[in-house]
C-alpha atoms as a PDB file:
ATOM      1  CA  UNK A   1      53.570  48.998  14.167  1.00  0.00           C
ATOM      2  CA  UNK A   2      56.714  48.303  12.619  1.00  0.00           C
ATOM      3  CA  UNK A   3      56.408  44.444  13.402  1.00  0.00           C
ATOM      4  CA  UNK A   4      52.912  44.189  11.620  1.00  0.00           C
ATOM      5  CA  UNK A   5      54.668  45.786   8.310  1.00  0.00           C
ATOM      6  CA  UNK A   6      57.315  43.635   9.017  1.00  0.00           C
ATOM      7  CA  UNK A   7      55.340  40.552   9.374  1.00  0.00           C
ATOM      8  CA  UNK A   8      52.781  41.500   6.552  1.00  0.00           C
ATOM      9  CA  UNK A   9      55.846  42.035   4.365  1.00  0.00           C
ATOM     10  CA  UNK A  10      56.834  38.175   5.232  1.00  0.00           C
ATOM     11  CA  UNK A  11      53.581  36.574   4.694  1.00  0.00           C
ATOM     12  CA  UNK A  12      53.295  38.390   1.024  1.00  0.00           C
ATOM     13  CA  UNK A  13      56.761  36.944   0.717  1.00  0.00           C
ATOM     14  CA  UNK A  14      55.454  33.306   1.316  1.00  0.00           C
ATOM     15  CA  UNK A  15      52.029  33.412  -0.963  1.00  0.00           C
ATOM     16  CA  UNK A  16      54.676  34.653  -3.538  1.00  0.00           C
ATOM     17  CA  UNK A  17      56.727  32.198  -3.495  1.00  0.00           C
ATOM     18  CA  UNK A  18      54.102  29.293  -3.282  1.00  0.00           C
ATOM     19  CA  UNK A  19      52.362  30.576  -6.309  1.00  0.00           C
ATOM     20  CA  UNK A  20      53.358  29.645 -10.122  1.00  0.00           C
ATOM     21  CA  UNK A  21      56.340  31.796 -11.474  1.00  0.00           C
ATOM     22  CA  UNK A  22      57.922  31.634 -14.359  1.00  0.00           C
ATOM     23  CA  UNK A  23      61.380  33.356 -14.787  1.00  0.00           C
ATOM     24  CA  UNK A  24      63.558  34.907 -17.324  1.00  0.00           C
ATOM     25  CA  UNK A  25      60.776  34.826 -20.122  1.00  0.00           C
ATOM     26  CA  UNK A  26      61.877  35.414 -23.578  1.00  0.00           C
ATOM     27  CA  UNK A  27      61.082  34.960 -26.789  1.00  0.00           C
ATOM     28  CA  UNK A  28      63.498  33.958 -29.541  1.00  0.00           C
ATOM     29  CA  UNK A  29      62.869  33.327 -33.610  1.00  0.00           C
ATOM     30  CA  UNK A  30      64.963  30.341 -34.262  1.00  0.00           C
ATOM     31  CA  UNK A  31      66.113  30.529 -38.053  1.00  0.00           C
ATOM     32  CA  UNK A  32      65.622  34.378 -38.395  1.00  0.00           C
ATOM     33  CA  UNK A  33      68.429  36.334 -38.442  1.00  0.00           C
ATOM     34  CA  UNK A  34      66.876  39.840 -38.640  1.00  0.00           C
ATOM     35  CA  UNK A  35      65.252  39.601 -35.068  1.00  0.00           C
ATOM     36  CA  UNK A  36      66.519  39.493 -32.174  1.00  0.00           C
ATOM     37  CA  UNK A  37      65.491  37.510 -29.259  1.00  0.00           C
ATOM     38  CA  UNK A  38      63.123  39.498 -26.648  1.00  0.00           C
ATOM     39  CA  UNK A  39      63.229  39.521 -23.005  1.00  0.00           C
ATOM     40  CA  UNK A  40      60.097  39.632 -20.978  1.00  0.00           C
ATOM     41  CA  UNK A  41      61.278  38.690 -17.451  1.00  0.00           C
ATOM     42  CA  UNK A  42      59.364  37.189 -14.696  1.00  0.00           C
ATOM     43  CA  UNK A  43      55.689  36.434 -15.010  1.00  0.00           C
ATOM     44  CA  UNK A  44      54.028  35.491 -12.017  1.00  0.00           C
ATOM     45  CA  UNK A  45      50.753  35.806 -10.060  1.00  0.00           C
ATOM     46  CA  UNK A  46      50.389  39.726  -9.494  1.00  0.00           C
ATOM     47  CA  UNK A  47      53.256  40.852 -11.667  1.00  0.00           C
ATOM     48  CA  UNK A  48      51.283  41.911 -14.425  1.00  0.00           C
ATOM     49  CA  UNK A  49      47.685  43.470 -14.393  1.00  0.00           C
ATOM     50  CA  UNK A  50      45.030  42.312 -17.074  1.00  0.00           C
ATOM     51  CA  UNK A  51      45.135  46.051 -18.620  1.00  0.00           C
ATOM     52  CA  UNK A  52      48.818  46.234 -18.932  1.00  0.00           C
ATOM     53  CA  UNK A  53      49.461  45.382 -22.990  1.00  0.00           C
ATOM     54  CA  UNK A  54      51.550  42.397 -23.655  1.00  0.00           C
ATOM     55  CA  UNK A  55      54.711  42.316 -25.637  1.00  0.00           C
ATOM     56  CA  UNK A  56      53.747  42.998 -29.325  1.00  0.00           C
ATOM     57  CA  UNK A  57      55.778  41.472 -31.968  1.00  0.00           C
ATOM     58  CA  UNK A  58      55.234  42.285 -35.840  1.00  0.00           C
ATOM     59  CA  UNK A  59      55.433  39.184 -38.085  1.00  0.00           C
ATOM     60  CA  UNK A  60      56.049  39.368 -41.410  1.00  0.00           C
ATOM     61  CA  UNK A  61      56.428  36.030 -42.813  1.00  0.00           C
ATOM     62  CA  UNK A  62      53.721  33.295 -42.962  1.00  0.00           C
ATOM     63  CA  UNK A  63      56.356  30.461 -42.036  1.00  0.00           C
ATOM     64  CA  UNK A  64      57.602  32.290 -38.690  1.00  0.00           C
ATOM     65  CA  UNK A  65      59.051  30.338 -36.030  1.00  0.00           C
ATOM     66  CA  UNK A  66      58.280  31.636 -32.483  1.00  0.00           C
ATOM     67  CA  UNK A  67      59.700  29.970 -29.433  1.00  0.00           C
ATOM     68  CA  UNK A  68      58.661  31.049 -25.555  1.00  0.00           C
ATOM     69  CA  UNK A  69      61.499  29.727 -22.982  1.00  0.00           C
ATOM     70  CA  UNK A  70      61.097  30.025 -19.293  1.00  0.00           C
ATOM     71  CA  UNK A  71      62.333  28.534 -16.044  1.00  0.00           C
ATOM     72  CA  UNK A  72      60.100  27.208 -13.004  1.00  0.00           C
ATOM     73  CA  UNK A  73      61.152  25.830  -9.885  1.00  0.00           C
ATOM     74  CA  UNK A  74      61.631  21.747 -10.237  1.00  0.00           C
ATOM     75  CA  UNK A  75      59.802  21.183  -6.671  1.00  0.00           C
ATOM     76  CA  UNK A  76      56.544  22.945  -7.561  1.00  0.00           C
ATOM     77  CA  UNK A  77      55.579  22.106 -11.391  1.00  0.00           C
ATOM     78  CA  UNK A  78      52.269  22.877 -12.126  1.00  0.00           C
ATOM     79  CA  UNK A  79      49.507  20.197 -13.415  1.00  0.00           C
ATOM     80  CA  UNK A  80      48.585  22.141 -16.335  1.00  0.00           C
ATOM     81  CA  UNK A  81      51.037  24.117 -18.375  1.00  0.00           C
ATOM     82  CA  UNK A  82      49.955  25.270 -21.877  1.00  0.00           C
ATOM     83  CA  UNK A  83      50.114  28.200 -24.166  1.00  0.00           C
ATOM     84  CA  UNK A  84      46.863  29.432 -25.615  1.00  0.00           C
ATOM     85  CA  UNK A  85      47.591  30.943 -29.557  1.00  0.00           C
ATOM     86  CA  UNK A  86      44.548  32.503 -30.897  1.00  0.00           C
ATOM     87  CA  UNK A  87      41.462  35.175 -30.606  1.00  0.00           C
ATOM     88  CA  UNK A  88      39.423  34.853 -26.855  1.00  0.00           C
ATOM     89  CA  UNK A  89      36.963  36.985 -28.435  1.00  0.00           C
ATOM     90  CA  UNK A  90      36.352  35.071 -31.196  1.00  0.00           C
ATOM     91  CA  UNK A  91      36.574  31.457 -29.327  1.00  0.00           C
ATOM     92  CA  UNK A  92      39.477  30.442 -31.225  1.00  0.00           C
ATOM     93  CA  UNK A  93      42.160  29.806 -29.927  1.00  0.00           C
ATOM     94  CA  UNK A  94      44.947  26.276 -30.477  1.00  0.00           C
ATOM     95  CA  UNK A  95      46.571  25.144 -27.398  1.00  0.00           C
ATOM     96  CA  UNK A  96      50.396  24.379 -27.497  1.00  0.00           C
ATOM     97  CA  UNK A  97      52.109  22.005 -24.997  1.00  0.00           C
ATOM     98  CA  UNK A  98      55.881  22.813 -24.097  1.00  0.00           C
ATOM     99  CA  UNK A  99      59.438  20.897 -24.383  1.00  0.00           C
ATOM    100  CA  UNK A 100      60.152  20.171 -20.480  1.00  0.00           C
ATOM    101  CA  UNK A 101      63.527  19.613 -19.480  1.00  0.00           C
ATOM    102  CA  UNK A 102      65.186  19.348 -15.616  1.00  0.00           C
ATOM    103  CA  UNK A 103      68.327  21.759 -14.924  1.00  0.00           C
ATOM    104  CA  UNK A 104      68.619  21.067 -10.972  1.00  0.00           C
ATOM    105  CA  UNK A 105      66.281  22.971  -9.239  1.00  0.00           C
ATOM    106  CA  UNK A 106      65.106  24.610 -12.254  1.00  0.00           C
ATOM    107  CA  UNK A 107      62.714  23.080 -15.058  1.00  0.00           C
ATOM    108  CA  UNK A 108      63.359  24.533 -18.388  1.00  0.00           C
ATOM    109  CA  UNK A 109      59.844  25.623 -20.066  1.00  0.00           C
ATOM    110  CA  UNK A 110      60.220  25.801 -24.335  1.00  0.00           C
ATOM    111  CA  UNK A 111      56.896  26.204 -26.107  1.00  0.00           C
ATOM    112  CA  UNK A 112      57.948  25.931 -30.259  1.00  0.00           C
ATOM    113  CA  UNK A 113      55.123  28.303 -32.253  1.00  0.00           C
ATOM    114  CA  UNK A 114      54.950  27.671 -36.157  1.00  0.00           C
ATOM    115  CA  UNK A 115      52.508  30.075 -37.837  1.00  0.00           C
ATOM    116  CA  UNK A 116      52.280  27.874 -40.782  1.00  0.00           C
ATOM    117  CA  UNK A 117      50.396  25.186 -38.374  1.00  0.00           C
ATOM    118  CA  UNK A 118      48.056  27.666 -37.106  1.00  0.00           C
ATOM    119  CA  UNK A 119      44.321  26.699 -37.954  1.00  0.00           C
ATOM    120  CA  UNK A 120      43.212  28.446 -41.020  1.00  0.00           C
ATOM    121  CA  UNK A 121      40.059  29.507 -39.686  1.00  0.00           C
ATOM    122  CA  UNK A 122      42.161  31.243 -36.922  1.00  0.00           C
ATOM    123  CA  UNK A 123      44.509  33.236 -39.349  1.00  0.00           C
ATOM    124  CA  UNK A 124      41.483  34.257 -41.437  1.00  0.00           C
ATOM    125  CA  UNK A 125      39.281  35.305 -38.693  1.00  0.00           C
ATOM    126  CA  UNK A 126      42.480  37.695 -37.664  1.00  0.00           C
ATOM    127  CA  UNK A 127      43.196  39.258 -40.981  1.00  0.00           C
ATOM    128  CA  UNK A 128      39.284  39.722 -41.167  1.00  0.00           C
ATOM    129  CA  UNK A 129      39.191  41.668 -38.408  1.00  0.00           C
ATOM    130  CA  UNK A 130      42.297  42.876 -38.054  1.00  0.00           C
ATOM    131  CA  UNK A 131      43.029  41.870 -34.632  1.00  0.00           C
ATOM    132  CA  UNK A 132      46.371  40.987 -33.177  1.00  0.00           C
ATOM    133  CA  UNK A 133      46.510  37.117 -31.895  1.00  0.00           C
ATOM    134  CA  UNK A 134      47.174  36.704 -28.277  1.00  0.00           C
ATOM    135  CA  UNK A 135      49.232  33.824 -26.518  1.00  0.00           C
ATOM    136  CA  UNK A 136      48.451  33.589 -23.144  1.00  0.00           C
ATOM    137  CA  UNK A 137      50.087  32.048 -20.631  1.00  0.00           C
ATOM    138  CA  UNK A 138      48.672  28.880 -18.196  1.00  0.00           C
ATOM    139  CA  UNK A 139      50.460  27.307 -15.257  1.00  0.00           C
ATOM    140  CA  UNK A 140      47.815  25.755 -12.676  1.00  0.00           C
ATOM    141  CA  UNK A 141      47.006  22.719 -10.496  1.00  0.00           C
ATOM    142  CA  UNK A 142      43.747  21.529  -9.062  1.00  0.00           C
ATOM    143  CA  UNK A 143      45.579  21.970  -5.488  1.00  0.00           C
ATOM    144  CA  UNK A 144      46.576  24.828  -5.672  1.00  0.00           C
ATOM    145  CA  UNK A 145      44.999  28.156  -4.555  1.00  0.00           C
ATOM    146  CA  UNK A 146      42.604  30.132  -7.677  1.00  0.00           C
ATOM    147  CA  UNK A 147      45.344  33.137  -6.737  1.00  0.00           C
ATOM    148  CA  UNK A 148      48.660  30.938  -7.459  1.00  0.00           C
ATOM    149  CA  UNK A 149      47.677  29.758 -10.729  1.00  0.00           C
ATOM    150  CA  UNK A 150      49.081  31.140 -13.211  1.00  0.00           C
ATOM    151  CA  UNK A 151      46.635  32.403 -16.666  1.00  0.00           C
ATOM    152  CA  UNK A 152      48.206  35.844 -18.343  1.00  0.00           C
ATOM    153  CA  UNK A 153      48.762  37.377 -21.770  1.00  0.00           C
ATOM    154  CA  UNK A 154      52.574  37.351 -22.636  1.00  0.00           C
ATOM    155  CA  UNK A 155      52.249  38.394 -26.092  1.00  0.00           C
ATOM    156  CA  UNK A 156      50.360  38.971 -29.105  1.00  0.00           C
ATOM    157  CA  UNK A 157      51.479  38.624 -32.859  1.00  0.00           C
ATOM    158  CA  UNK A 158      50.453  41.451 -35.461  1.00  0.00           C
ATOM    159  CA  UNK A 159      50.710  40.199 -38.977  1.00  0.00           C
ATOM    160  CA  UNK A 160      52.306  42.184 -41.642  1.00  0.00           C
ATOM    161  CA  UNK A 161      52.261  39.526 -44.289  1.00  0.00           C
ATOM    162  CA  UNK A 162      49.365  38.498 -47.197  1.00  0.00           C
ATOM    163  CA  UNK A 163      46.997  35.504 -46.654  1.00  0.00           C
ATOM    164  CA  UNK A 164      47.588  33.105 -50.009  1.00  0.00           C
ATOM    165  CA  UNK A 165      43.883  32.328 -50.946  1.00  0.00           C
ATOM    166  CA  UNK A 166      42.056  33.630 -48.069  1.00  0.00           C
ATOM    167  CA  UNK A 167      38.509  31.518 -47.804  1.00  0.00           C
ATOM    168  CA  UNK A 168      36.610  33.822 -45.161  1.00  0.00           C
ATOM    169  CA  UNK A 169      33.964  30.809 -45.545  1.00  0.00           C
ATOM    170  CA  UNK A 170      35.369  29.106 -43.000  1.00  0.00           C
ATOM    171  CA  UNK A 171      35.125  31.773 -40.588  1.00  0.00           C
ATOM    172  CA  UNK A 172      31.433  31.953 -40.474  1.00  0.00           C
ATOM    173  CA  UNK A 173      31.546  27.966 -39.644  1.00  0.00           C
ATOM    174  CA  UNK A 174      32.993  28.930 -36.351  1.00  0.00           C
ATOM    175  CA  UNK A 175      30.312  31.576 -35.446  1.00  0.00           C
ATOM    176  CA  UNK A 176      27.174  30.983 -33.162  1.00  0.00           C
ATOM    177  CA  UNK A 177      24.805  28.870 -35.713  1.00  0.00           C
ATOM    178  CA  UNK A 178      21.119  28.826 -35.959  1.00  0.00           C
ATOM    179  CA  UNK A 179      19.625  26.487 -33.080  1.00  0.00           C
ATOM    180  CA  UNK A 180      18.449  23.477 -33.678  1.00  0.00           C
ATOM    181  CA  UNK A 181      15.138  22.232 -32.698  1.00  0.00           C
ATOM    182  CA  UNK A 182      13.388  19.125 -32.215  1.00  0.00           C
ATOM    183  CA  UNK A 183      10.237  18.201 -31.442  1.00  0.00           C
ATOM    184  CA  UNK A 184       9.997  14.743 -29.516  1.00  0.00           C
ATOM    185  CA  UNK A 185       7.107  12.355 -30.359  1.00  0.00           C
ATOM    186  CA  UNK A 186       4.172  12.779 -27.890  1.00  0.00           C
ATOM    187  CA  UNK A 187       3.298   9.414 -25.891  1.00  0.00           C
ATOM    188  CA  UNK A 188       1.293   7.212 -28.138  1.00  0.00           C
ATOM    189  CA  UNK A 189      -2.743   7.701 -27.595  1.00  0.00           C
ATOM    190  CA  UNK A 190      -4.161   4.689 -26.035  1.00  0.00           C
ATOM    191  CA  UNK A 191      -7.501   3.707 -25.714  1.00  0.00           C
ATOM    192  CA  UNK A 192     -10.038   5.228 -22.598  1.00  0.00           C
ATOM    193  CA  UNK A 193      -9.682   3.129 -19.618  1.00  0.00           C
ATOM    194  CA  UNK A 194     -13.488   2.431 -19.084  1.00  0.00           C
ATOM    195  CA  UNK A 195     -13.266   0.828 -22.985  1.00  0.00           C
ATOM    196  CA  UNK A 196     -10.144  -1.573 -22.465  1.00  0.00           C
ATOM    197  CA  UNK A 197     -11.878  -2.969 -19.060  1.00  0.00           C
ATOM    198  CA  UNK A 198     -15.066  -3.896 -20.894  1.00  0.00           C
ATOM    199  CA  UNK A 199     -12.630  -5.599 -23.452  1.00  0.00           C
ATOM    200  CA  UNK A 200     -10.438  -6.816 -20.945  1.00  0.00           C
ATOM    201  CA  UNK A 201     -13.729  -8.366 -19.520  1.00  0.00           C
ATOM    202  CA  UNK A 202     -15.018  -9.592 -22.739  1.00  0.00           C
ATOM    203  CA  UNK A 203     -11.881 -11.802 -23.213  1.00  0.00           C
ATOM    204  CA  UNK A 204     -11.883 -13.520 -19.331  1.00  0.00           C
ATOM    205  CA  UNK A 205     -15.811 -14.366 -20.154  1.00  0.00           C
ATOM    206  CA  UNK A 206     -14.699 -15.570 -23.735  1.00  0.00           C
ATOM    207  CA  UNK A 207     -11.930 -18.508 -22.262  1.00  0.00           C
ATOM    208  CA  UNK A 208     -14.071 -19.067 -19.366  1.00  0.00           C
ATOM    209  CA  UNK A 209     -17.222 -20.067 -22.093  1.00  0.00           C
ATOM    210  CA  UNK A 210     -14.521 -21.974 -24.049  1.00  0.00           C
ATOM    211  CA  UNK A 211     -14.022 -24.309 -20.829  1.00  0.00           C
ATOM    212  CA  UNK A 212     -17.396 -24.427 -20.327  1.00  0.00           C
ATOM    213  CA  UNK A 213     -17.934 -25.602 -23.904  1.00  0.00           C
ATOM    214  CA  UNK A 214     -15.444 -27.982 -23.251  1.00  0.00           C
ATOM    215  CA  UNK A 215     -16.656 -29.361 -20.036  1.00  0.00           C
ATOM    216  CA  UNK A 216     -20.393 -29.764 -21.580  1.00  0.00           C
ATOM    217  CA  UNK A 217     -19.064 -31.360 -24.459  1.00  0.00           C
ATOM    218  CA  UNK A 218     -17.213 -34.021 -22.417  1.00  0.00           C
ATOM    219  CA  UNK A 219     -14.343 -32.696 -24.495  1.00  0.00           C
ATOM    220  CA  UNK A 220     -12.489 -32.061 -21.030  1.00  0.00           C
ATOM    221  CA  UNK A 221     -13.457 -34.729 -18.737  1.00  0.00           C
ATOM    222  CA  UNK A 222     -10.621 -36.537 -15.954  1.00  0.00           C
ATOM    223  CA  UNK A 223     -11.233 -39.832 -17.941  1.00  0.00           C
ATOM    224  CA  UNK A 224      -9.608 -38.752 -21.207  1.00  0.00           C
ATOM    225  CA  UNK A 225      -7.014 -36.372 -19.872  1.00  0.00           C
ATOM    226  CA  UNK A 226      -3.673 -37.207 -21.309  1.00  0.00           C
ATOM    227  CA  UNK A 227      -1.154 -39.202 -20.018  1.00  0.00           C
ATOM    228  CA  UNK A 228       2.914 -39.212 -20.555  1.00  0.00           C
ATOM    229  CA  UNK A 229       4.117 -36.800 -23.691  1.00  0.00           C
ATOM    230  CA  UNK A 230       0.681 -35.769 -24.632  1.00  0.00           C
ATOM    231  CA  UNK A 231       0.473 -34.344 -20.816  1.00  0.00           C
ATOM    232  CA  UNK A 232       3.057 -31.718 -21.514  1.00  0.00           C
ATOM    233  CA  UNK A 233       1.055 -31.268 -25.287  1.00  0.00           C
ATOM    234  CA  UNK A 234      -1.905 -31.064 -23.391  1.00  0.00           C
ATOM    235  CA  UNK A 235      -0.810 -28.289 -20.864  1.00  0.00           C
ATOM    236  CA  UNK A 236       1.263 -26.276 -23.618  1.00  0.00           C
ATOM    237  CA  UNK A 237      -2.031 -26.146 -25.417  1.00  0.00           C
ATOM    238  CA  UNK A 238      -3.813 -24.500 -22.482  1.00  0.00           C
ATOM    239  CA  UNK A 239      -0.794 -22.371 -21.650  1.00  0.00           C
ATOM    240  CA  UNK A 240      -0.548 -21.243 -25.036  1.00  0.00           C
ATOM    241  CA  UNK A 241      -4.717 -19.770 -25.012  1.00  0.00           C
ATOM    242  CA  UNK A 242      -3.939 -18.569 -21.888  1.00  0.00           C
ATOM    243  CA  UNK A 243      -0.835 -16.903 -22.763  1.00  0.00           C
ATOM    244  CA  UNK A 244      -2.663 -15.062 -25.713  1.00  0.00           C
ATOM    245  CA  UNK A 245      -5.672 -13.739 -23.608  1.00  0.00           C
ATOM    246  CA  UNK A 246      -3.199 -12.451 -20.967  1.00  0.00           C
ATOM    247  CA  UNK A 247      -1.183 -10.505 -23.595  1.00  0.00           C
ATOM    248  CA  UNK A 248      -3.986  -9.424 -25.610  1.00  0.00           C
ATOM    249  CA  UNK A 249      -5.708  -8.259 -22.062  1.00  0.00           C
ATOM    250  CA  UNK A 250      -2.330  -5.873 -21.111  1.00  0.00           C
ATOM    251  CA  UNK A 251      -2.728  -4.891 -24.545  1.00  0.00           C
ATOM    252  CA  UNK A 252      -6.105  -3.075 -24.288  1.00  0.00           C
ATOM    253  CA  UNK A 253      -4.629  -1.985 -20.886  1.00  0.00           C
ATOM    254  CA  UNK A 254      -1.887   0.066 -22.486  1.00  0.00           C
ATOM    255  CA  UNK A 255       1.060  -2.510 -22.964  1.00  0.00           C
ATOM    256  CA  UNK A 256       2.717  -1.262 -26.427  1.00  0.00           C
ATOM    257  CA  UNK A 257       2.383  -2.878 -29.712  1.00  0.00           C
ATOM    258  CA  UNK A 258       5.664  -3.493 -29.977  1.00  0.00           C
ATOM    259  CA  UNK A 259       5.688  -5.688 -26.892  1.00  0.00           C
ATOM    260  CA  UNK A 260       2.649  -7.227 -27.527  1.00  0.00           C
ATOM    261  CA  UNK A 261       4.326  -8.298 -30.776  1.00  0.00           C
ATOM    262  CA  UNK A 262       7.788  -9.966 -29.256  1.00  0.00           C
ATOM    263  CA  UNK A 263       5.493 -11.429 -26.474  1.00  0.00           C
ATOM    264  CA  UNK A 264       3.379 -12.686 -29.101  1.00  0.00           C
ATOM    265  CA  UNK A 265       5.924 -13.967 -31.291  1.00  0.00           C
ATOM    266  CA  UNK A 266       7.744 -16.033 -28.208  1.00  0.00           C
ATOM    267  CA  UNK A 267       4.845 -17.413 -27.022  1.00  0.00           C
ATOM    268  CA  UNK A 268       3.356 -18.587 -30.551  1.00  0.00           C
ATOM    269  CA  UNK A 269       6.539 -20.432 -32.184  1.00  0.00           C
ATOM    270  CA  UNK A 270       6.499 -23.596 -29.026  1.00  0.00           C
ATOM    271  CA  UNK A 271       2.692 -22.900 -28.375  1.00  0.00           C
ATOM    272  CA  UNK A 272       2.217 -23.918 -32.219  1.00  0.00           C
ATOM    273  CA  UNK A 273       4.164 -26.725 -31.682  1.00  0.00           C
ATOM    274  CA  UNK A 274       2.484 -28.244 -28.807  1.00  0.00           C
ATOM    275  CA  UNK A 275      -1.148 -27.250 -29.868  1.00  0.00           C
ATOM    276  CA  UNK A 276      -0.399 -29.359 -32.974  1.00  0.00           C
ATOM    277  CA  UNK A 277       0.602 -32.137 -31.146  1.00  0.00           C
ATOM    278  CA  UNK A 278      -1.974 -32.353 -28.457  1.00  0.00           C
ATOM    279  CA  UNK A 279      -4.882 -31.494 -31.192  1.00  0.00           C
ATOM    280  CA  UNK A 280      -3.491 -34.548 -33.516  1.00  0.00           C
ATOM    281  CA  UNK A 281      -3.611 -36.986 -30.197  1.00  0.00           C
ATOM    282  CA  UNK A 282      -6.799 -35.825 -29.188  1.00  0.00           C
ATOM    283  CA  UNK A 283      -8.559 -36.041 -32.977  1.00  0.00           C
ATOM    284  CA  UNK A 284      -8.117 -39.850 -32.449  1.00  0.00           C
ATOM    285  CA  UNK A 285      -9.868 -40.205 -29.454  1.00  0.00           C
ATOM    286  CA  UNK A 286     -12.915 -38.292 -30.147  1.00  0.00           C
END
């Protein structure tokens, strides 16, 4: 029995020492004279419970320096390490990065807090409803265990001191707005299917009477087909009536007008070109 205490006693021993500490926290007010510096001691996974209150300090100047110095051991530094200043409740909160300086094993921690950068919104938002501001406390890595990081209240701040031209305005920008809605654009209506087949059809019997009318009026015949450049006129001409009944068909089957449009306007620039051409050379031989 003694022997499982014992060993239980080590392994506690172990997941404490793994996990994020950080030692000899204090607090200091560089440039005050009428405070003293405060000692908060070692913060660490399990030292402190969420409903333990934090270290209050009063503040009663606007332009208050705060500084937060610790120590962590120099072979385990955690990823993240950042001060939160502000109201949880309220979502507003500014994040502070620390000073980092190696001291052997040790890693020396300084966070530097001026109250005259804090966000006006913040400050407002905290005389408004007379809450004290919390700075809480986060040391954690990705690869480390969700019970060795580090995320705990070390202090909060009441202010004792008047707000020069308090604009509670900009509180309310920070609070849950109205939503926003937006209606997207139904799907364009086409035309019913049976109705763009019977026009799809109406354009293949239209080119196929055109080279019938052709054909009959010895317009087309292998005799007076065109030869050299006037080939390539001749073909672009028949590519180019082509081209337009094939668009104009996907059209009536639901291709949008847009498309129709570009296709339209990249077939029609060298399809006018080689229709004038071939119609010029073939004027003369008629």
């Amino acid at each position: 029995m003694q022997f499982f205490k014992q060993l239980a006693i080590f392994v506690a021993c172990i997941t404490f020492a793994l996990a994020y500490v950080a030692q000899d926290v204090h607090i200091s007010f560089p440039g005050t004279k009428d405070k003293n510096s405060m000692m908060i001691g070692k913060i660490g996974p399990g030292l402190g419970k969420d409903d333990v209150a934090p270290t209050s300090i009063t503040v009663n100047n606007a332009n208050q320096v705060i500084e937060v110095n610790f120590a962590i051991d120099s072979s385990d530094k955690p990823f993240q390490n950042s001060l939160l200043v502000g109201l949880p409740d309220n979502n507003l909160e500014m994040v502070f990065e620390p000073e980092i300086k190696d001291n052997g094993k040790l890693s020396m921690y300084k966070y530097k807090i001026d109250l005259a950068t804090l966000d006006a919104a913040l400050l407002q938002q905290a005389f408004k409803s007379l809450e004290p501001i919390q700075a809480t406390l986060i040391l954690a890595s990705s690869t480390a265990k969700p019970k060795d990081n580090l995320f705990q209240k070390v202090f909060q701040l009441d202010l004792d001191f008047d707000l020069d031209h308090p604009d509670l305005s900009l509180v309310d920008k920070f609070n849950i707005q109205p939503e926003i809605r937006h209606v997207f654009h139904t799907e364009p209506k086409r035309v019913a299917k049976p109705i763009a087949r019977i026009f799809v059809v109406i354009i293949f019997f239209t080119i196929l009477s055109l080279l019938v009318t052709w054909v009959n009026s010895c317009a087309a015949a292998f005799d007076n087909i065109p030869t050299g450049a006037n080939a390539l006129y001749f073909l672009g001409f028949v590519a180019t009536i082509i081209g337009f009944e094939v668009i104009f068909a996907r059209y009536y089957l639901g291709t949008s007008i847009f498309e129709t449009l570009f296709s339209s306007l990249y077939l029609g620039a060298p399809g006018l070109l080689a229709s004038t051409k071939f119609l010029r050379y073939f004027g003369q031989t008629i």
